[in-house]
Protein backbone atom coordinates (compact mmCIF):
# COMPACT_ATOMS: atom_id res chain seq x y z
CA UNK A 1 21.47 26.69 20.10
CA UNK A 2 19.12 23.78 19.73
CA UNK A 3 18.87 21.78 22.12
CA UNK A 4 18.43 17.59 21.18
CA UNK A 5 14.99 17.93 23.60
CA UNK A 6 13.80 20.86 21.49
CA UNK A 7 14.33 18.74 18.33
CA UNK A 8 12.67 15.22 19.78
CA UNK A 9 9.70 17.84 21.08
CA UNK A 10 9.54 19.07 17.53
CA UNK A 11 9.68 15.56 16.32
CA UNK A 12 6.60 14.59 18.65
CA UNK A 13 5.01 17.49 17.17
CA UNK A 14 4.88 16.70 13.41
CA UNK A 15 2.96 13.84 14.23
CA UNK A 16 0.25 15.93 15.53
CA UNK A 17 0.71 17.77 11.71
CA UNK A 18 0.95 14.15 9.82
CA UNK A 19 -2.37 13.05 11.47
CA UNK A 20 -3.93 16.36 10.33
CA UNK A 21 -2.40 15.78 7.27
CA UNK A 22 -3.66 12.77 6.49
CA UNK A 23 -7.19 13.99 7.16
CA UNK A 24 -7.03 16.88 4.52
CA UNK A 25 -5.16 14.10 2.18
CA UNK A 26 -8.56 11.97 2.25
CA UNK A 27 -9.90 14.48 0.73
CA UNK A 28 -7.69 14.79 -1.79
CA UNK A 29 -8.30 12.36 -5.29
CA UNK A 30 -5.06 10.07 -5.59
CA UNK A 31 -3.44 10.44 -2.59
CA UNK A 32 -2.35 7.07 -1.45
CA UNK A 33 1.00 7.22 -2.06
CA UNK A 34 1.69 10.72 -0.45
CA UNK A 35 -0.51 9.00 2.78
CA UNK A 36 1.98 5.72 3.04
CA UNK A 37 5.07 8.30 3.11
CA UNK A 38 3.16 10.68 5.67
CA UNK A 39 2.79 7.41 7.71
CA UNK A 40 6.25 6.29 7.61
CA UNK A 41 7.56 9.53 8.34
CA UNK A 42 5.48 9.62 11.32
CA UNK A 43 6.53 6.58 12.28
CA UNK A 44 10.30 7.33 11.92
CA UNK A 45 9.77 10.59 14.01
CA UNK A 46 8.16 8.08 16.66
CA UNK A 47 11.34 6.46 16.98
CA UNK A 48 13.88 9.02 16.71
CA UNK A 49 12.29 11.67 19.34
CA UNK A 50 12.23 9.65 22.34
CA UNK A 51 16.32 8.58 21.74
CA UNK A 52 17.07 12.13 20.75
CA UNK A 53 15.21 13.19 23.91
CA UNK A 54 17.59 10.96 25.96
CA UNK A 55 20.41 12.88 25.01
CA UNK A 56 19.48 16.02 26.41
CA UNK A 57 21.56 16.47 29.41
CA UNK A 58 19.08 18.39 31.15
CA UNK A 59 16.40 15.55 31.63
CA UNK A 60 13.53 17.80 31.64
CA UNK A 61 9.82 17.52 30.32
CA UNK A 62 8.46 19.43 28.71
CA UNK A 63 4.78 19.59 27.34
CA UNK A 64 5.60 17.46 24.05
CA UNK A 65 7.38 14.64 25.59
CA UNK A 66 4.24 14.33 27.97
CA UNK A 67 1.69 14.34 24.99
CA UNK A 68 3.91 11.74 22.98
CA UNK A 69 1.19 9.15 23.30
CA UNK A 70 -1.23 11.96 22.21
CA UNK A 71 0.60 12.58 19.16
CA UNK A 72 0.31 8.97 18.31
CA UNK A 73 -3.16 9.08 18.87
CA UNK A 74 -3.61 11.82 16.36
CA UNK A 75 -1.71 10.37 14.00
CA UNK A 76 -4.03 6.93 14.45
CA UNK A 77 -7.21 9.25 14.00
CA UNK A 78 -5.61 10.55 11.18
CA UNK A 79 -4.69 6.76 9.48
CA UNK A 80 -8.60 5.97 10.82
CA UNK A 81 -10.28 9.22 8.70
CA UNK A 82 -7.89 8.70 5.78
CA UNK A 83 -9.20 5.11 5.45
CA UNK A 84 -13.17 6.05 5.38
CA UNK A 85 -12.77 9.31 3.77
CA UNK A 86 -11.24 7.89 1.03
CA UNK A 87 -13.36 4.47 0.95
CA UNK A 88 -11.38 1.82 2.55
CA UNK A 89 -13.55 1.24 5.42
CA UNK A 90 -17.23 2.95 5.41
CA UNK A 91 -18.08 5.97 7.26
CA UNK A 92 -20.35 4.01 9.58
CA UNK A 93 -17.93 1.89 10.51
CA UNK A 94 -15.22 4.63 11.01
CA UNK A 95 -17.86 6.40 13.05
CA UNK A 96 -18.74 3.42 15.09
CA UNK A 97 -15.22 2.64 15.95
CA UNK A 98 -14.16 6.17 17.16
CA UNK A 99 -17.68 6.41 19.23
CA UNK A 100 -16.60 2.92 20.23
CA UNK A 101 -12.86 4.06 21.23
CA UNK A 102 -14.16 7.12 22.99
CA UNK A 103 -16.09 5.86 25.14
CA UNK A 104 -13.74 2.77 26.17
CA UNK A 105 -10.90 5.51 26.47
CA UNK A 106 -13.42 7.78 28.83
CA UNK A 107 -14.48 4.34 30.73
CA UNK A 108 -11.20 2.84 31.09
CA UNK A 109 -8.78 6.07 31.67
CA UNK A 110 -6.14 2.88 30.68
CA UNK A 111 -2.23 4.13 29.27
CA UNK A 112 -2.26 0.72 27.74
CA UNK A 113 -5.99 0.73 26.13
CA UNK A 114 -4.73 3.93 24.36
CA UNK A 115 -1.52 1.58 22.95
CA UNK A 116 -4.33 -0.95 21.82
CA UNK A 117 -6.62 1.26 19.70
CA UNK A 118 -4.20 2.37 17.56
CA UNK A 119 -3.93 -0.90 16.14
CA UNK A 120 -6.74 -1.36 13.60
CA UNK A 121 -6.46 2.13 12.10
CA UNK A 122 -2.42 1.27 11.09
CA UNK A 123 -3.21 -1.87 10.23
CA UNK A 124 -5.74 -0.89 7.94
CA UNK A 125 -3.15 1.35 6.30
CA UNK A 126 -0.59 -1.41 6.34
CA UNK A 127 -3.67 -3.61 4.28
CA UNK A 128 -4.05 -1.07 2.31
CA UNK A 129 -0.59 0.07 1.31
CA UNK A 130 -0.10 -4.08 0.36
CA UNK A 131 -2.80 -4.34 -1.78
CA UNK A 132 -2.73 -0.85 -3.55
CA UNK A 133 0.34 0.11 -3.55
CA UNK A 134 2.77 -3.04 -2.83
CA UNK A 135 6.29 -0.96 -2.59
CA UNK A 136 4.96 1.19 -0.29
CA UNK A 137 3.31 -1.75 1.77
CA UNK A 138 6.96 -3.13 1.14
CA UNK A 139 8.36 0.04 3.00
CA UNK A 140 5.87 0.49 5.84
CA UNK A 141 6.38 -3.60 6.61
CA UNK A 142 9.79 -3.49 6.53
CA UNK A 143 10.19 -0.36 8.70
CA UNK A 144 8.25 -2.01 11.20
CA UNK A 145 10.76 -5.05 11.08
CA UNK A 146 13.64 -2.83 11.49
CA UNK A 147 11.96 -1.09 14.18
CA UNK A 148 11.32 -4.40 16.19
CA UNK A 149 14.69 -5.51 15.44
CA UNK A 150 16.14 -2.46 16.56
CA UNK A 151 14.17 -2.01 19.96
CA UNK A 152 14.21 -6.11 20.41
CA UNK A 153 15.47 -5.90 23.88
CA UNK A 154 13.18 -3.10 24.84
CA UNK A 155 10.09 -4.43 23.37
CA UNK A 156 10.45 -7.77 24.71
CA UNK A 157 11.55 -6.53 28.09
CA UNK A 158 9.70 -4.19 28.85
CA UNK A 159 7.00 -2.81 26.38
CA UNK A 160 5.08 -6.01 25.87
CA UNK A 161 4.98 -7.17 29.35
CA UNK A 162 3.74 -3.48 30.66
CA UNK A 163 0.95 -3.69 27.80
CA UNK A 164 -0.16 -7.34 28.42
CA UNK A 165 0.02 -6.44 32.53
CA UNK A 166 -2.15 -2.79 31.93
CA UNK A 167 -4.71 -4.54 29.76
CA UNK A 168 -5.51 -7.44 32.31
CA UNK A 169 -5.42 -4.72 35.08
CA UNK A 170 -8.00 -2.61 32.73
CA UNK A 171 -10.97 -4.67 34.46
CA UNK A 172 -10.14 -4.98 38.13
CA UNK A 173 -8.92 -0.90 38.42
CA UNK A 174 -12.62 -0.20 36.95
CA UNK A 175 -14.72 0.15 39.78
CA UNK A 176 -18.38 -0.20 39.13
């Protein structure tokens, strides 16, 4: 019998898969629309594991549900390659930002810094799905709406108040 945890933790996984994924796509000559879907499925999994995962009457954690953030990281890393590998951003930049997130991840040790530098390498796939391929850009855009809608109470509550608090506390838990 599958239990709803084992299906969220598979969930988490494929995002560990779609970032890959995206890598070897960047390699691959007209690939941009099978990179938007690989994003939005990712980002549907993102959503749907965590409420699944809630469900399980057992409440336990497992391995997955504790590397969920680390999945999303992947998948970033994966949005980040797919960009310079396939000439969106330049390989000097790409390079510069990921030496650039490393060390502020390896610095800072923050939960919420880890939230924050996801952000360029989706929105650089969100820039790009507008421009290149508009109904895709349509998609990944209004996913994100739903998404916000959904989660409103959540997001507003909770999530942004926890990232704006962790970010201001990045510089006084930093001792030097």
């Amino acid at each position: 019998m599958l239990h709803a945890k084992t299906l969220a933790d598979l969930l988490t996984a494929s995002r560990f898969f779609c970032g890959l994924y995206l890598i070897w796509l960047g390699l691959q000559k007209n690939s941009l629309e099978a990179a938007m879907l690989t994003l939005w499925l990712a980002w549907v999994t993102d959503l749907i594991d965590g409420a699944i995962a809630r469900r399980d009457p057992r409440q336990i954690h497992t391995f997955m549900s504790d590397h969920d953030l680390t999945a999303d990281m992947t998948l970033s890393f994966g949005c980040w390659c797919y960009l310079a590998l396939t000439g969106f951003i330049s390989p000097a930049v790409a390079l510069g930002y990921i030496a650039l997130v490393a060390l502020s991840l390896w610095y800072f040790k923050g939960l919420h810094l880890r939230w924050a530098v996801q952000v360029p390498p989706y929105f650089g796939m969100l820039l790009v799905a507008v421009t290149q391929v508009p109904r895709y850009g349509a998609l990944l855009i209004g996913w994100l709406l739903f998404v916000v809608i959904v989660i409103w109470p959540r997001f507003s509550r909770q999530i942004v108040p926890a990232f704006l608090t962790g970010m201001r506390n990045l510089w006084r838990t930093r001792r030097f």
